[in-house]
C-alpha atoms as a PDB file:
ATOM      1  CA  UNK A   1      29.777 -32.471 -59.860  1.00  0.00           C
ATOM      2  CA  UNK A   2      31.351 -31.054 -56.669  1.00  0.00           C
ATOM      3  CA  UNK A   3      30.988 -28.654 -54.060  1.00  0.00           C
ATOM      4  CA  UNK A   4      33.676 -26.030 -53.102  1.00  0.00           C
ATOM      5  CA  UNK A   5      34.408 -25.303 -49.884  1.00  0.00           C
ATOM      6  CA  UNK A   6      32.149 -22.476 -50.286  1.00  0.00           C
ATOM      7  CA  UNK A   7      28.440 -24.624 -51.214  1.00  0.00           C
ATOM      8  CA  UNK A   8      29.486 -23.621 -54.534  1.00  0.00           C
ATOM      9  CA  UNK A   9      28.479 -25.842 -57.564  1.00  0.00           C
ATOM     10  CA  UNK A  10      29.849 -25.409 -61.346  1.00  0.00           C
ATOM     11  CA  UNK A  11      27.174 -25.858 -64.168  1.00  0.00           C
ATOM     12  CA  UNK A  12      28.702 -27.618 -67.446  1.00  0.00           C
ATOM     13  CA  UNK A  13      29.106 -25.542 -70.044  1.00  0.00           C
ATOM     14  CA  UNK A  14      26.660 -27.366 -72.568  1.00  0.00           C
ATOM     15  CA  UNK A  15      23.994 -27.163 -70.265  1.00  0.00           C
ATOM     16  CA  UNK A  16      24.298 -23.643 -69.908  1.00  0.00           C
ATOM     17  CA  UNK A  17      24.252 -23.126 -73.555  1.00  0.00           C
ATOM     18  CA  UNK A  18      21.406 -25.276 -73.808  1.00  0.00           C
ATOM     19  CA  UNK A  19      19.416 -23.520 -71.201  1.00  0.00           C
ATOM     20  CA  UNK A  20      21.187 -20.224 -72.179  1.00  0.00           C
ATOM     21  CA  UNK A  21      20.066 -18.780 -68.652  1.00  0.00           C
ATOM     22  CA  UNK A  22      22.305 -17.275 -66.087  1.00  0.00           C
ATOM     23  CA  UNK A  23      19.606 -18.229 -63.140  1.00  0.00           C
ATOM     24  CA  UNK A  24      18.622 -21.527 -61.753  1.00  0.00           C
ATOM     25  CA  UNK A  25      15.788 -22.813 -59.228  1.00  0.00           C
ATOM     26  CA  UNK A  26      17.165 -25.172 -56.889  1.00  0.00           C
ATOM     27  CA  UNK A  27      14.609 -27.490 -55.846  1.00  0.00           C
ATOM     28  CA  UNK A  28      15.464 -29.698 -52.403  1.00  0.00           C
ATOM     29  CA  UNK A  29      12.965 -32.676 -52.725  1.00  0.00           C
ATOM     30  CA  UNK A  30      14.844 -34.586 -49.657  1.00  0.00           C
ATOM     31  CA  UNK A  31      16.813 -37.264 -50.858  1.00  0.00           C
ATOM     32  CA  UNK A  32      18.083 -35.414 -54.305  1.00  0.00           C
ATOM     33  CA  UNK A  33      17.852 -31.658 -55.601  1.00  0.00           C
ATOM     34  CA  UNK A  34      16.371 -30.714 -58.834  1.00  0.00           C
ATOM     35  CA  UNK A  35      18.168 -27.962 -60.897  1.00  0.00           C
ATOM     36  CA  UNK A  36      16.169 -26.329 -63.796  1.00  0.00           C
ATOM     37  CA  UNK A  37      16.690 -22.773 -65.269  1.00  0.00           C
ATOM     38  CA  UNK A  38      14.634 -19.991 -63.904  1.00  0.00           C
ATOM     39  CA  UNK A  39      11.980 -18.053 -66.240  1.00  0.00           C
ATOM     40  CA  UNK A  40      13.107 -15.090 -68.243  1.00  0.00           C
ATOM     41  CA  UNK A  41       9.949 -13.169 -66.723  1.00  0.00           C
ATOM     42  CA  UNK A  42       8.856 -12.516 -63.253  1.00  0.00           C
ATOM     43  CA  UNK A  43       5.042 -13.553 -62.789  1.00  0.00           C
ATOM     44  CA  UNK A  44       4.639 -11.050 -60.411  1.00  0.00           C
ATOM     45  CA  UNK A  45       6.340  -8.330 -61.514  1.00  0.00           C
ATOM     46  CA  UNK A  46       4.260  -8.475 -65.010  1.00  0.00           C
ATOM     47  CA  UNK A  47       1.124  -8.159 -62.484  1.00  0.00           C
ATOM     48  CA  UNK A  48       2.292  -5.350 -60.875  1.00  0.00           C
ATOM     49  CA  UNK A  49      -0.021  -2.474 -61.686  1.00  0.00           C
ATOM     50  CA  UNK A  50      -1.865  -4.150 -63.490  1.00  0.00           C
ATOM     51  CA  UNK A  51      -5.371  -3.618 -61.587  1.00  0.00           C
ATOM     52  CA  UNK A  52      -4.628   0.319 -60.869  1.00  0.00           C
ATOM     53  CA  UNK A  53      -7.784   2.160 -61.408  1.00  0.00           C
ATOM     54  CA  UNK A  54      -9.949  -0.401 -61.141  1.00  0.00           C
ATOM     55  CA  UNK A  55     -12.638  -1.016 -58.701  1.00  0.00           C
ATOM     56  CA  UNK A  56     -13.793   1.435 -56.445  1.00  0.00           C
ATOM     57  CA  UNK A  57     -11.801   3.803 -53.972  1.00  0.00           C
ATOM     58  CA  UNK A  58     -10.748   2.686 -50.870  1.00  0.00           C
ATOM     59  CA  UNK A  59     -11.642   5.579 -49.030  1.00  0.00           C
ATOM     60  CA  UNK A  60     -15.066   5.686 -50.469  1.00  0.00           C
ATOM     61  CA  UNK A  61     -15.766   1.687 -49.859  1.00  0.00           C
ATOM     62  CA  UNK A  62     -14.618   2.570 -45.971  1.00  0.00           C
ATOM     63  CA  UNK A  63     -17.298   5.303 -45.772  1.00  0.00           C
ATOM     64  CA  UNK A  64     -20.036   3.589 -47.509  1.00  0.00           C
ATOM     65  CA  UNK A  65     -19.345   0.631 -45.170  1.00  0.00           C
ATOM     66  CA  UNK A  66     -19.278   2.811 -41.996  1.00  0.00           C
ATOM     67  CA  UNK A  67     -22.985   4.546 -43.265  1.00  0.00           C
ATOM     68  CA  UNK A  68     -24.691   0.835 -43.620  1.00  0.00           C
ATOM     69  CA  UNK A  69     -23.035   0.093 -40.070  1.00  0.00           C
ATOM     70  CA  UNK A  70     -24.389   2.756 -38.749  1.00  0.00           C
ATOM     71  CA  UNK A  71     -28.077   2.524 -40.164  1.00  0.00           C
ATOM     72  CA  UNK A  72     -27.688  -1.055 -38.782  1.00  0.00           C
ATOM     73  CA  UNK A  73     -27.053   0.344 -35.114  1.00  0.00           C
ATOM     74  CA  UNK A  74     -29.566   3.045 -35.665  1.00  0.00           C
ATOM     75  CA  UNK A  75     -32.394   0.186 -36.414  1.00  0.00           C
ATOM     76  CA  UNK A  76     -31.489  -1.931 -33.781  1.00  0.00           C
ATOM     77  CA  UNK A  77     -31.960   1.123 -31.242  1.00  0.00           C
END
């Protein structure tokens, strides 16, 4: 395999059939590079969402921390 001028590489056309993917990971491991098709999915884009409307508010976590903060002060006084 070669490399244009341009860092350019050109898969063979078996292996693309075989991995019949248009995206590759390129792995540098130092003395060689590992080339290996990329998944069909996106991990984290499946997760995205995923927890909305779960657990409690934000806002209401905040103030319920800011109330046992202030007891806290208020006992130490």
């Amino acid at each position: 395999m070669t490399i244009s001028q341009n860092g350019q590489v050109s898969i063979p056309a078996a292996t693309r059939a075989r991995w019949r993917t248009r995206k590759v990971i390129v792995v540098d491991l130092g003395d060689r590079v590992v080339m290996r098709p990329a998944p069909e999915h996106d991990g984290v884009a499946e997760l995205q969402g995923k927890y909305a409307g779960r657990g409690p508010d934000t806002t209401a976590a905040r103030g319920q921390a800011r109330r046992a903060d202030a007891a806290a002060t208020r006992r130490r006084q």
